[in-house]
Protein backbone atom coordinates (compact mmCIF):
# COMPACT_ATOMS: atom_id res chain seq x y z
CA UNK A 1 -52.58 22.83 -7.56
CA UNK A 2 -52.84 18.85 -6.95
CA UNK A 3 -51.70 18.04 -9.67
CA UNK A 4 -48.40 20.79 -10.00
CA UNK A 5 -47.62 19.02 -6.71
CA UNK A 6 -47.44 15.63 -7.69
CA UNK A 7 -45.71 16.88 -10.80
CA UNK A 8 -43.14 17.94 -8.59
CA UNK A 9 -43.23 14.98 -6.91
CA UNK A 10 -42.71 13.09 -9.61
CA UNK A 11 -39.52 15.08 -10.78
CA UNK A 12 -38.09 14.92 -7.73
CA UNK A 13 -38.64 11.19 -7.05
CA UNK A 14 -36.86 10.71 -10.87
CA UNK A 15 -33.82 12.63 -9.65
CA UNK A 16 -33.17 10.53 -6.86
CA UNK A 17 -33.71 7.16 -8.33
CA UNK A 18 -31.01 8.95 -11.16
CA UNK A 19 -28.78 9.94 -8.13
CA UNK A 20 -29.33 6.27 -6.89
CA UNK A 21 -28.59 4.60 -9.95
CA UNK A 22 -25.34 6.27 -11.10
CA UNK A 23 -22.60 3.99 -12.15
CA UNK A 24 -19.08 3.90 -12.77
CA UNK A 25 -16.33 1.73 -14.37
CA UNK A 26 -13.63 2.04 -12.12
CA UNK A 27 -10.08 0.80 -13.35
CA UNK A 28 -6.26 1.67 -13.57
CA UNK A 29 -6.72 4.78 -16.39
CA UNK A 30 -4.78 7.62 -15.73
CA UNK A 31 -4.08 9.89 -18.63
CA UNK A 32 -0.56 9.46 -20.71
CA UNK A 33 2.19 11.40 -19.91
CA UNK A 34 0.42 12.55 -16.30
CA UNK A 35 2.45 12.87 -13.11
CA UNK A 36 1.89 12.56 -9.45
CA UNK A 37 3.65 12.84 -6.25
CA UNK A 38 3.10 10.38 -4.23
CA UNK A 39 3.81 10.39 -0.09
CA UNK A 40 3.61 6.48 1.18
CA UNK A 41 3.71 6.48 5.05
CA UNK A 42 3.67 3.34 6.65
CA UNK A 43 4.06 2.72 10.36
CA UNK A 44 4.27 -0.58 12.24
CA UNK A 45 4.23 -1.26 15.95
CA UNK A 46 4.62 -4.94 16.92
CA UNK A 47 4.47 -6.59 20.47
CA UNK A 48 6.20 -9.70 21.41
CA UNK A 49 6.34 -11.26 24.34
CA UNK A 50 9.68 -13.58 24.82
CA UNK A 51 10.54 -16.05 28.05
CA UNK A 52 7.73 -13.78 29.41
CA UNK A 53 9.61 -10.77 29.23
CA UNK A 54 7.73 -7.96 26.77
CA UNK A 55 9.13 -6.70 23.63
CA UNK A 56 7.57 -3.29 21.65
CA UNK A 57 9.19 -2.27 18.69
CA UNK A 58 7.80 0.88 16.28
CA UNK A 59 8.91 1.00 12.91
CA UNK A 60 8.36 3.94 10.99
CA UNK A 61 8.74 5.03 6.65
CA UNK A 62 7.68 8.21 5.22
CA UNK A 63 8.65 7.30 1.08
CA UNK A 64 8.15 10.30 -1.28
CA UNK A 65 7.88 9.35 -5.29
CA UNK A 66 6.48 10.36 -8.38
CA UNK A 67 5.06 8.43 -10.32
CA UNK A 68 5.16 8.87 -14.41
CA UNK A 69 2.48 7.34 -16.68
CA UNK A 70 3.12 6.58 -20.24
CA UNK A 71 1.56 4.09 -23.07
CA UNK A 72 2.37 0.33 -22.91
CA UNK A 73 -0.28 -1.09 -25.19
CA UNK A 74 -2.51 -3.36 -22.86
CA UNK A 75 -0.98 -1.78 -19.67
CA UNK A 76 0.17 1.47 -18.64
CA UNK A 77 3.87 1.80 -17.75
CA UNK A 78 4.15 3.75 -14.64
CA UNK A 79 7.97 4.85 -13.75
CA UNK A 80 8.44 5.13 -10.12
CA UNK A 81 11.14 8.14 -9.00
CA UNK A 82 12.37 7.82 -5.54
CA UNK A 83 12.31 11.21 -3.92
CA UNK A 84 13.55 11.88 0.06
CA UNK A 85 13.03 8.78 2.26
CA UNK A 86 12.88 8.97 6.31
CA UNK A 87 12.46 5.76 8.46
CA UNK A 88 12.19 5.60 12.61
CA UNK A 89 12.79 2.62 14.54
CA UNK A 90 12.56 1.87 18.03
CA UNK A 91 13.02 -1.11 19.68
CA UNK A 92 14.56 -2.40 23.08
CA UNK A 93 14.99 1.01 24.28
CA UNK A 94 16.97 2.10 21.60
CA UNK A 95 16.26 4.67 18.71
CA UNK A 96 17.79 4.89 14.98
CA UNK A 97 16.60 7.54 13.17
CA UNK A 98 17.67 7.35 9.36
CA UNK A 99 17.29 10.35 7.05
CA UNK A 100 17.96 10.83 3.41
CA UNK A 101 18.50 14.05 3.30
CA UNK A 102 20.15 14.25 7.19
CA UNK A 103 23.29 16.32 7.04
CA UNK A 104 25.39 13.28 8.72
CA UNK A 105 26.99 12.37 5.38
CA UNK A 106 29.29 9.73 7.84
CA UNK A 107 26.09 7.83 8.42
CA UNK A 108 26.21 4.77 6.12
CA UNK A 109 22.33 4.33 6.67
CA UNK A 110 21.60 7.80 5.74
CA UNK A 111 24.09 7.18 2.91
CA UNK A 112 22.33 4.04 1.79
CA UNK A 113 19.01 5.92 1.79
CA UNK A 114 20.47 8.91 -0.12
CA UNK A 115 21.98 6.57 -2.43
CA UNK A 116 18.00 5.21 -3.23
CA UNK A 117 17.48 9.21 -4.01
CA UNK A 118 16.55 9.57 -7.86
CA UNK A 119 16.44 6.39 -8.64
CA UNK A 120 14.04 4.96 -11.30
CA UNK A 121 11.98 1.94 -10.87
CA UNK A 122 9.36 0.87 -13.93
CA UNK A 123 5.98 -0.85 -13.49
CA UNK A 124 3.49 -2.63 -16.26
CA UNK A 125 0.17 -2.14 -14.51
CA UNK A 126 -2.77 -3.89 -16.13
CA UNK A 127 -6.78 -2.18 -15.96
CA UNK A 128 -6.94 -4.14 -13.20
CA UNK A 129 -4.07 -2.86 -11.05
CA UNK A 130 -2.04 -5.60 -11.31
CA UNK A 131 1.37 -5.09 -11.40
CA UNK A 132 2.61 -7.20 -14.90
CA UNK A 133 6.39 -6.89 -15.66
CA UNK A 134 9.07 -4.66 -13.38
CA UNK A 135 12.27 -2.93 -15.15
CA UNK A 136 15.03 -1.62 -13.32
CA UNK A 137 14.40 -2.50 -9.42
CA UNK A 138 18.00 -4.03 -9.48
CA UNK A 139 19.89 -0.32 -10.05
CA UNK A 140 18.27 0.53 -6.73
CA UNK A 141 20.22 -2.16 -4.99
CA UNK A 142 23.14 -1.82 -7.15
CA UNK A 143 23.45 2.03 -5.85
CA UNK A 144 24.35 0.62 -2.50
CA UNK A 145 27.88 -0.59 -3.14
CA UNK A 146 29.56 -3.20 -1.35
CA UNK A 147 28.32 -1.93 1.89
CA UNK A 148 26.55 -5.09 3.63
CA UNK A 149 24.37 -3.66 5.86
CA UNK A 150 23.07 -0.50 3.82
CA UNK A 151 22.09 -3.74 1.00
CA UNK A 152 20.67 -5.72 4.05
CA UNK A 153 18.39 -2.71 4.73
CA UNK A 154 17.46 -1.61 1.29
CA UNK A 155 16.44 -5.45 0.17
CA UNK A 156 13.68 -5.00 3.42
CA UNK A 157 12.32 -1.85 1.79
CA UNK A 158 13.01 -1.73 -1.87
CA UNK A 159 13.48 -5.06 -3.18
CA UNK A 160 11.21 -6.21 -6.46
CA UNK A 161 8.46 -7.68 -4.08
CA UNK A 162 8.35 -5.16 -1.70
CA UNK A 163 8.01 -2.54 -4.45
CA UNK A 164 5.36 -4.80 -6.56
CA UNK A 165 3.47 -5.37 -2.97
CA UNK A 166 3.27 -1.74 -2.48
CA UNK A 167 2.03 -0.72 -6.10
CA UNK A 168 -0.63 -3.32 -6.05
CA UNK A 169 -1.83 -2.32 -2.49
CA UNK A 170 -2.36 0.95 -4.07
CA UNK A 171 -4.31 -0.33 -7.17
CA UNK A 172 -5.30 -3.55 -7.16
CA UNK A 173 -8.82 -3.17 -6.34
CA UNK A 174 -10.91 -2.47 -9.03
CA UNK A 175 -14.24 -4.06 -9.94
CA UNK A 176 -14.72 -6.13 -13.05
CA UNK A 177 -18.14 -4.39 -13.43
CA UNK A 178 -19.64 -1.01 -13.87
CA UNK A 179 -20.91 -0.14 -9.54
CA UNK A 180 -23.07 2.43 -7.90
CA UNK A 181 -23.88 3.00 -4.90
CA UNK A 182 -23.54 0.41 -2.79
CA UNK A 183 -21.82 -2.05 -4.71
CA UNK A 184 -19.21 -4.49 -3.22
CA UNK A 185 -16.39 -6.80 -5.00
CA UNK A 186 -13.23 -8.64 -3.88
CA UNK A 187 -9.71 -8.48 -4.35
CA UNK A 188 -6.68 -10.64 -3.10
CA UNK A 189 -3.64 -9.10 -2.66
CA UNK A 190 -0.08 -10.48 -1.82
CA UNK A 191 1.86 -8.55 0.96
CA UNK A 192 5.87 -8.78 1.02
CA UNK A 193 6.14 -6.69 4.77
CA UNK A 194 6.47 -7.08 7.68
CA UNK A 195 5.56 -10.57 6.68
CA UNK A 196 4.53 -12.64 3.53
CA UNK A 197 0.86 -12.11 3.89
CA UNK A 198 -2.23 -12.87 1.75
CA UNK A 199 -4.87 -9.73 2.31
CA UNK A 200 -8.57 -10.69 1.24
CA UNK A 201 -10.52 -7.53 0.86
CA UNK A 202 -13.99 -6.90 0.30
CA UNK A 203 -14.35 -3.07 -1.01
CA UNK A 204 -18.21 -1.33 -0.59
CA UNK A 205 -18.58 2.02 -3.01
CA UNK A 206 -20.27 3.64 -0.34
CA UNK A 207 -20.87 6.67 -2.48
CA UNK A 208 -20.00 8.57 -6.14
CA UNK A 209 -19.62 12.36 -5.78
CA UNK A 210 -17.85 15.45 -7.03
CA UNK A 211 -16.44 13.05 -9.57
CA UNK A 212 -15.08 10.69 -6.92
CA UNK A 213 -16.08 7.58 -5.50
CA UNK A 214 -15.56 7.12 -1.71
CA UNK A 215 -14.92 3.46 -0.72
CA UNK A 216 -14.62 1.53 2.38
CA UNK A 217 -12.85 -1.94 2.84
CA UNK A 218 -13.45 -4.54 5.14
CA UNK A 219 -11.33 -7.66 5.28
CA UNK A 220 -9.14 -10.29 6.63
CA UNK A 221 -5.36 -10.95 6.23
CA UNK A 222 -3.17 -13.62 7.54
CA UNK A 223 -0.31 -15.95 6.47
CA UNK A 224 -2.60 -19.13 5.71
CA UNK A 225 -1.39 -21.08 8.51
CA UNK A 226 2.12 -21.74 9.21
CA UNK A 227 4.83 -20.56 6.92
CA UNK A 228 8.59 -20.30 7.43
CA UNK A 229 10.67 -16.88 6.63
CA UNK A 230 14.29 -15.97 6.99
CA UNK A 231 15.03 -13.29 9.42
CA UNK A 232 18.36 -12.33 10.03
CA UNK A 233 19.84 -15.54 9.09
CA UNK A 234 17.69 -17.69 11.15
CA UNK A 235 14.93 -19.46 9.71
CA UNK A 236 11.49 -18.96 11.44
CA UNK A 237 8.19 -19.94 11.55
CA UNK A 238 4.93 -17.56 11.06
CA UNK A 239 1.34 -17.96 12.03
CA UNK A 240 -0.68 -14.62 12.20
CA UNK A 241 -4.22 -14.12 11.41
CA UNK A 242 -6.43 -10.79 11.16
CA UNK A 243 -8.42 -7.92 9.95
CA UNK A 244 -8.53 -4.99 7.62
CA UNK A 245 -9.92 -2.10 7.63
CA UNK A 246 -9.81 1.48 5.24
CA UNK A 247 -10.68 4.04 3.07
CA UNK A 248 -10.46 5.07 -0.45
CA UNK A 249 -10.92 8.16 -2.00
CA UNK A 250 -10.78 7.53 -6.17
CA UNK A 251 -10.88 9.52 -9.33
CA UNK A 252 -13.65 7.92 -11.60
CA UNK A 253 -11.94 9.15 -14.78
CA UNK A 254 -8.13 8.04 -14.14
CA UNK A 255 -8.82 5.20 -10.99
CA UNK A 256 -6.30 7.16 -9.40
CA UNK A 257 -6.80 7.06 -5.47
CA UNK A 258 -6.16 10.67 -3.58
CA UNK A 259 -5.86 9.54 -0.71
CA UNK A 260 -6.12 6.20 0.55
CA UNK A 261 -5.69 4.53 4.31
CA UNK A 262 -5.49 1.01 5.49
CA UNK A 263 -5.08 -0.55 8.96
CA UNK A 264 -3.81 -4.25 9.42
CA UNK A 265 -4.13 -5.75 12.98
CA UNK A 266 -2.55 -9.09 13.28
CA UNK A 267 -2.29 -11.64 16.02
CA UNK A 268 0.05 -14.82 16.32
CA UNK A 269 3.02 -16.89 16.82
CA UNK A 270 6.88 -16.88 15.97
CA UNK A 271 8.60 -19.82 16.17
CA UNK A 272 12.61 -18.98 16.66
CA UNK A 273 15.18 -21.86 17.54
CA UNK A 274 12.00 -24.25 18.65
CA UNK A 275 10.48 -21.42 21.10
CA UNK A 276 7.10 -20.38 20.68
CA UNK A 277 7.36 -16.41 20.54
CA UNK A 278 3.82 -14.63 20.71
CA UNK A 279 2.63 -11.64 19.07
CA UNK A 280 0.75 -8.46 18.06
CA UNK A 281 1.28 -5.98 15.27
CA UNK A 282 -0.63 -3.09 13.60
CA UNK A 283 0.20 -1.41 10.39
CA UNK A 284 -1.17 1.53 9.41
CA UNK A 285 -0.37 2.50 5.35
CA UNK A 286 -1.78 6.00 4.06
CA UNK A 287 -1.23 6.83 0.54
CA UNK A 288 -1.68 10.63 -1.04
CA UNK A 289 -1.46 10.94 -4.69
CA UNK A 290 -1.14 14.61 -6.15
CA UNK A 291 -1.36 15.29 -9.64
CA UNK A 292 1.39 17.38 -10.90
């Protein structure tokens, strides 16, 4: 009887240091020809505080797209469709609500967005999520027409940065290294909105199941100091610093993320026309990918 115990014993001691020591290789690998839908929502509320008086605005952007995966040699070429946009502001007690598919056809911001509708936008993304070559970006701004203040808004959201930023916040985060359990790596990523921002990330697999690894990230994101941005038409300066925090749900086979969510909080100063404007933002992104 002893020794059918520690037989047992032994067996189940060899299943958990298995369990323990499974690894994957994580990296940008989803299947040719696949599709997803993808719904980005990304919402920003920012405090300043200017000649003491306190300013809140809440900016809002619910993006749907599909994304389209075919062979590009050393990359995958991933075509972006845009699909039905919404976006929310709010600022100074004042409300704009623009809607793709609103019924307002007078609207030139819900024209603008409408315009973005079925638009095509194509990616080179490497193994390791990095975003290589962009085709097509310009066709999305050229949909706008003449109209300067539909362009004016569609540069903020769909411009060739703020497109590569987003693609690379979804995937540029894989290990260089087969990980288990516990595992941890790094990964800097450059961030076009609200502000040029440098995100350092440190990523902890804090467990591989059902075929999926669930990962946390910790990190830190700032502007490096002092750096000057145009706004409006008025050159200003930028000094934030702060911290990042989220979680990853990932497909071992494909690196694909299901879902994904990421908070920014960031403290500072804005320097407008030589006045020292403090300030607070957080930005939360969540990212659900679907395959078709």
């Amino acid at each position: 009887m002893k020794k059918i115990t520690l037989a047992l014993f032994a067996v189940a001691a060899s299943a958990v240091s298995l369990l323990h020591a499974q690894t994957v290789s994580l990296k940008f690998n989803p299947a040719n020809g696949s599709r997803y839908d993808v719904i980005n929502t990304n919402s920003l509320r920012m405090k300043q505080t200017f000649m003491g008086q306190v300013m809140n605005m809440d900016f809002s952007t619910i993006s749907n797209m599909r994304y389209e995966i075919a062979d590009a040699g050393a990359e995958k070429a991933l075509t972006l469709t845009y699909g039905p946009v919404k976006t929310d502001i709010s600022f100074a007690g004042q409300e704009m609500h623009i809607d793709s598919e609103s019924p307002d056809t007078a609207n030139a911001a819900n024209k603008a967005l409408r315009s973005i509708r079925g638009k095509k936008v194509k990616a080179f993304v490497a193994a390791d999520g990095s975003v290589k070559k962009m085709e097509g970006w310009e066709l999305v701004t050229d949909a706008l027409g003449s109209n300067k203040e539909s362009q004016a808004m569609v540069a903020e959201l769909f411009s060739e940065a703020t497109i590569k930023s987003l693609l690379e916040q979804g995937f540029k985060m894989y290990p260089g290294e087969a990980v288990s359990a516990g595992s941890t790596w790094t990964s800097a990523i450059q961030l076009e909105k609200p502000y040029k921002l440098t995100m350092h990330n440190l990523y902890t697999l804090k467990k591989i199941e059902g075929g999926k690894s669930l990962i946390s990230i910790d990190g830190k994101v700032g502007t490096g100091g002092v750096t000057k941005m145009e706004q409006q038409g008025m050159e200003v300066e930028i000094n934030l610093d702060g911290t990042v925090s989220g979680t990853i749900s990932m497909d071992n086979v494909t690196g694909i993320t299901d879902t994904s969510t990421l908070v920014q909080q960031l403290k500072g100063t804005m320097k407008v026309q030589g006045m020292d404007v403090p300030m607070e933002a957080t930005v939360e992104t969540n990212i659900q990918m679907k395959e078709r």
